[in-house]
Protein backbone atom coordinates (compact mmCIF):
# COMPACT_ATOMS: atom_id res chain seq x y z
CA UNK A 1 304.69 -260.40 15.63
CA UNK A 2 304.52 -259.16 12.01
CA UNK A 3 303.70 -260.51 8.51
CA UNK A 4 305.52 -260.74 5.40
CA UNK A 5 302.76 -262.41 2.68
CA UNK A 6 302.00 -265.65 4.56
CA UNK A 7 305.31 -265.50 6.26
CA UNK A 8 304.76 -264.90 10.48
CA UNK A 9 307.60 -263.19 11.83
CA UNK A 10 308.16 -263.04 15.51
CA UNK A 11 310.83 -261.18 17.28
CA UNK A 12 312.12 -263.71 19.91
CA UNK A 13 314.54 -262.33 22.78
CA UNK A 14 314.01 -258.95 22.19
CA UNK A 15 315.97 -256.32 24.38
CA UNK A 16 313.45 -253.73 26.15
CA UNK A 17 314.22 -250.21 25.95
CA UNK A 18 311.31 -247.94 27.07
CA UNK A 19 311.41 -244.13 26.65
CA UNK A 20 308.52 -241.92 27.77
CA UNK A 21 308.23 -238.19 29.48
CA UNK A 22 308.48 -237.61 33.03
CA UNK A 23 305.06 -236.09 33.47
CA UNK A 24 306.07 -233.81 36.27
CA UNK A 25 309.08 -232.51 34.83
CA UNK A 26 307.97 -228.94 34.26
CA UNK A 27 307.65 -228.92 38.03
CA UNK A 28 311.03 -230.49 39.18
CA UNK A 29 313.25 -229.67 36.00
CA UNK A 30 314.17 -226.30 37.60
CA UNK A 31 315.51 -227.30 40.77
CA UNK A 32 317.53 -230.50 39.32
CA UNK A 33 318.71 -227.74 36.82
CA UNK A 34 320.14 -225.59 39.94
CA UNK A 35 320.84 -228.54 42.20
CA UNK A 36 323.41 -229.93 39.50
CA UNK A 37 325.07 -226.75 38.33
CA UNK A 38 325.70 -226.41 41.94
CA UNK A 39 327.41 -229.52 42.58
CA UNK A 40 329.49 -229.09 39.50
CA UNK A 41 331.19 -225.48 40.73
CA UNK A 42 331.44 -227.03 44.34
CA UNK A 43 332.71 -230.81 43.37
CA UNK A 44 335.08 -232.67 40.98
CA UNK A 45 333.49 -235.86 40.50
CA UNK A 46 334.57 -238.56 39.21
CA UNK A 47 336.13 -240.18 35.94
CA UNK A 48 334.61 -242.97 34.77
CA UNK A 49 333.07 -243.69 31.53
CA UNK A 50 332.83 -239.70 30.85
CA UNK A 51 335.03 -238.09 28.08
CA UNK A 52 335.45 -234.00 29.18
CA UNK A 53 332.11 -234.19 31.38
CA UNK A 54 331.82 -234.33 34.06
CA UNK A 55 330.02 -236.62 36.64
CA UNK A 56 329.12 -236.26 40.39
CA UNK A 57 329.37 -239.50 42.62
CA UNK A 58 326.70 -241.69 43.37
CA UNK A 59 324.76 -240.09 46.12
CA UNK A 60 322.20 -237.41 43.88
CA UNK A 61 319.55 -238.56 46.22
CA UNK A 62 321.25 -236.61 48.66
CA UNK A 63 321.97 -233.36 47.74
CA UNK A 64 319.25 -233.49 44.50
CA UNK A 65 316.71 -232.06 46.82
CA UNK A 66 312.90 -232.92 46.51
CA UNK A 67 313.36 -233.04 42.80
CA UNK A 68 315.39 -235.79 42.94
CA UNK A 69 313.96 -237.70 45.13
CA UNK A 70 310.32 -237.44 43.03
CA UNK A 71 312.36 -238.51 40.08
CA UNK A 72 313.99 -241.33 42.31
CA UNK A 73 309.88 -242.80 42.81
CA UNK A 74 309.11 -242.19 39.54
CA UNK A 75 311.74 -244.60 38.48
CA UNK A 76 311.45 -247.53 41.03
CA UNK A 77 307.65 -247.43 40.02
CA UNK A 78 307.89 -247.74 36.32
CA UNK A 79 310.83 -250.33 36.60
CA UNK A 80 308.82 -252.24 39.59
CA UNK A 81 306.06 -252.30 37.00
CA UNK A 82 307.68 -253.85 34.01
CA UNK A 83 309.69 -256.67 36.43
CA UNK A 84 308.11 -259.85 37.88
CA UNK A 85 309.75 -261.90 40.93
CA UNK A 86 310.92 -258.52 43.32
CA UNK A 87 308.74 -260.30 46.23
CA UNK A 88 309.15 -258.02 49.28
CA UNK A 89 312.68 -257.01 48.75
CA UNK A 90 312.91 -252.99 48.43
CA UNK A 91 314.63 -251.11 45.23
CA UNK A 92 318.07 -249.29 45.69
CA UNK A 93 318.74 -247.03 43.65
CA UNK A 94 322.03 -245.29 42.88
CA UNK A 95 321.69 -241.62 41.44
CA UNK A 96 324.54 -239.26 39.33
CA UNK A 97 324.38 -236.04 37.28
CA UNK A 98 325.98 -235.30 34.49
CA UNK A 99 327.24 -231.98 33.01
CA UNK A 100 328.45 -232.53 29.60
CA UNK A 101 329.74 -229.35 27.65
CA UNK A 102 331.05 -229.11 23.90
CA UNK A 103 333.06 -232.13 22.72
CA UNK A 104 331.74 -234.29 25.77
CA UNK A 105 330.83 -237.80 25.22
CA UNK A 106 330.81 -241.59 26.93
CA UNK A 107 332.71 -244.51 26.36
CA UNK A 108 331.43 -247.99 25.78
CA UNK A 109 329.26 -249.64 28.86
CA UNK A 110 327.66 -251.34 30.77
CA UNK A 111 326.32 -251.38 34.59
CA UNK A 112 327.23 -254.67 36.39
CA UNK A 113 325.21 -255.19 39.64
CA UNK A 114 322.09 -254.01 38.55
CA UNK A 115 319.01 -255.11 36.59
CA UNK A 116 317.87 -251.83 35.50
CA UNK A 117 319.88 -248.56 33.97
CA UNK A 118 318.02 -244.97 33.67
CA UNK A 119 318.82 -241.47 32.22
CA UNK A 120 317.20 -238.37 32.75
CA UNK A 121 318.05 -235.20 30.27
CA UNK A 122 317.48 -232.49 32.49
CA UNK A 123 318.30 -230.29 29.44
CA UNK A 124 319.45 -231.80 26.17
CA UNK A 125 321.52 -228.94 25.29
CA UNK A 126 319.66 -228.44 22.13
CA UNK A 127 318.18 -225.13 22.45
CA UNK A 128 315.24 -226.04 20.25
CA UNK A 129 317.27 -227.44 17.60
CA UNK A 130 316.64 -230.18 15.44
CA UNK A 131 319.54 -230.00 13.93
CA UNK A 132 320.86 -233.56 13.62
CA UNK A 133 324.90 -232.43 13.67
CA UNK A 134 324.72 -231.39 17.40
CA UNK A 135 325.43 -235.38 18.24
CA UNK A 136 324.51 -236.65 21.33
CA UNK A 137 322.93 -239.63 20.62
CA UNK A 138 322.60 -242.23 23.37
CA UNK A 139 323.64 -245.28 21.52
CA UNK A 140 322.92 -248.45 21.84
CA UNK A 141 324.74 -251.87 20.71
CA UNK A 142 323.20 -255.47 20.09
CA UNK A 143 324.88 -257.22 22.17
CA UNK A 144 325.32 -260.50 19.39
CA UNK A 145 327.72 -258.06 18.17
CA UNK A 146 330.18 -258.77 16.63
CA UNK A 147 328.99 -262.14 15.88
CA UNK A 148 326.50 -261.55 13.37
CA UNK A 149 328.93 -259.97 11.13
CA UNK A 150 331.82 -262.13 11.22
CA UNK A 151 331.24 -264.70 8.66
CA UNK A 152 329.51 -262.46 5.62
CA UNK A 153 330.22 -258.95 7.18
CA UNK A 154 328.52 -256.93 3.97
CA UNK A 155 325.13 -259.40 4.57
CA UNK A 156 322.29 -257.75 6.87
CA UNK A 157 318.92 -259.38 8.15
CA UNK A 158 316.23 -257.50 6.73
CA UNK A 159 312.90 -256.47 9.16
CA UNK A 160 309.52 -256.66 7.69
CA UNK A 161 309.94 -253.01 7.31
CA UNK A 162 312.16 -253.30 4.94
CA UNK A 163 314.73 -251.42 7.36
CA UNK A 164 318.13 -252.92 7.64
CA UNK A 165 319.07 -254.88 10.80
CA UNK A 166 321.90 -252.45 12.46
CA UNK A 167 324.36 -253.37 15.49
CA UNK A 168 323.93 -249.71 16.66
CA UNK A 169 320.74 -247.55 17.23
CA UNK A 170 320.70 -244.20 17.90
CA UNK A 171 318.32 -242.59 20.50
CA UNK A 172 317.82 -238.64 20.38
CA UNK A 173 317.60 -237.36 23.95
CA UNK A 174 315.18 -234.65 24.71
CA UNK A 175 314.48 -232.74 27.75
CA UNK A 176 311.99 -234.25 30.08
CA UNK A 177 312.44 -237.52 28.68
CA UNK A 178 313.45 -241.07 30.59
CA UNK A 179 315.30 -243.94 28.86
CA UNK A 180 315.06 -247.40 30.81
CA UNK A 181 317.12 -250.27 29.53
CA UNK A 182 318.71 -253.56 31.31
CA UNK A 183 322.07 -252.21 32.44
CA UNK A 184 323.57 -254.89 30.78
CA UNK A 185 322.95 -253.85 27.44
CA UNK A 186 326.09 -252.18 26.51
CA UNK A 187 326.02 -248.28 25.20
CA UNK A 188 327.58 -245.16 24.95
CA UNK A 189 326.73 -241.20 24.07
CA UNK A 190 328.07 -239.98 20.94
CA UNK A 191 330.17 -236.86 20.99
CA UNK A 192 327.79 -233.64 21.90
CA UNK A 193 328.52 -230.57 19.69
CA UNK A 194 326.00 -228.10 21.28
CA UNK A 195 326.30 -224.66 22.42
CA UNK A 196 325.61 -224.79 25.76
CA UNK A 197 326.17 -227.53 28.24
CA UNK A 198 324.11 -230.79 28.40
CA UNK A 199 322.28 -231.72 32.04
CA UNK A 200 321.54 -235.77 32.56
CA UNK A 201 320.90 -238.11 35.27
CA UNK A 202 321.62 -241.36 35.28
CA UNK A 203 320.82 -244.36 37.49
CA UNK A 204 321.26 -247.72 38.74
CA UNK A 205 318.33 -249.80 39.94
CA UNK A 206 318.55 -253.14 42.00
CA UNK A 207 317.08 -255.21 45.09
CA UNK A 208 318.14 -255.02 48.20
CA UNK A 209 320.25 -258.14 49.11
CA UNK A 210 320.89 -258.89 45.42
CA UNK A 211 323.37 -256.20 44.93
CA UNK A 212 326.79 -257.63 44.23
């Protein structure tokens, strides 16, 4: 809740999207690293909503090694923490990697069948850089869009900031960092333009005997 004057303004409905460090990635950030260049020379993958990436099937968990499975915990107990009504039923989780060179990016989304969506940047393919034309961005859409703009497209709600009410916002990944969001919420990765080649996991959370 914020204040304009004597105005209250409360944000009803929001959308969470939490974003924090892994705390033990300097341990585990090596092996994923190895683990997932691995896979890539040995395997495919799959096509999905990758654009010249490329993405392993669903089964990290079992060839990510201990890393991945620490990772794995560390998710189910920060999404177990922020959702009421999971009773006794256990959290599944499905696990990918992603290896996303120069020029990769992802379509459009969303993840039907779960409640919860993650990524992991491994590496964020920015060498250090803060230079904002390496793209990247995970991007995220409100979901009332394109409603909002369809009867006065040029009008925008304006925040108490002052900051203009956009249908996209763009997230900066950085190594070490995890993005949790309801895997509805529909999003995409704008295209990378890096040097070197851009590490991620992703992954699906959801209760056992819920699942679709």
């Amino acid at each position: 809740m914020e204040r304009v004057g004597e105005t209250r303004v409360e944000s009803h409905f929001a959308t969470p999207v939490l974003a924090a460090p892994w705390p033990d990635a300097p341990a585990w950030n090596a092996g994923l690293r190895s683990a997932i260049l691995a896979r890539h020379q040995a395997d495919r993958g799959v096509s999905k909503s990758n654009l010249m990436g490329w993405q392993s099937d669903l089964d990290l968990h079992r060839w990510g090694g201990e890393a991945a499975l620490r990772l794995r915990e560390h998710v189910i107990d920060r999404c177990a923490s922020i959702t009421i009504g999971q009773g006794d039923r256990p959290w599944i989780a499905e696990m990918w990697a992603n290896a996303s060179p120069a020029g990769a990016s992802n379509q459009t989304h969303a993840h039907p069948g779960s409640l919860w969506s993650v990524v992991y940047y491994v590496d964020d393919g920015y060498a250090g850089s803060q230079d904002r034309a390496l793209g990247g961005e995970l991007t995220f859409l409100d979901p009332r869009f394109p409603m909002v703009r369809m009867s006065m497209p040029d009008l925008r709600y304006r925040r108490p900031d002052d900051t203009l009410d956009n249908h996209e916002v763009w997230m900066r990944p950085r190594s070490g960092l995890v993005v949790i969001f309801p895997s509805w919420l529909q999003h995409a990765v704008r295209p990378y333009r890096g040097g070197g080649v851009r590490l991620s996991i992703a992954i699906n959370l959801y209760l056992g005997g819920d699942h679709g």
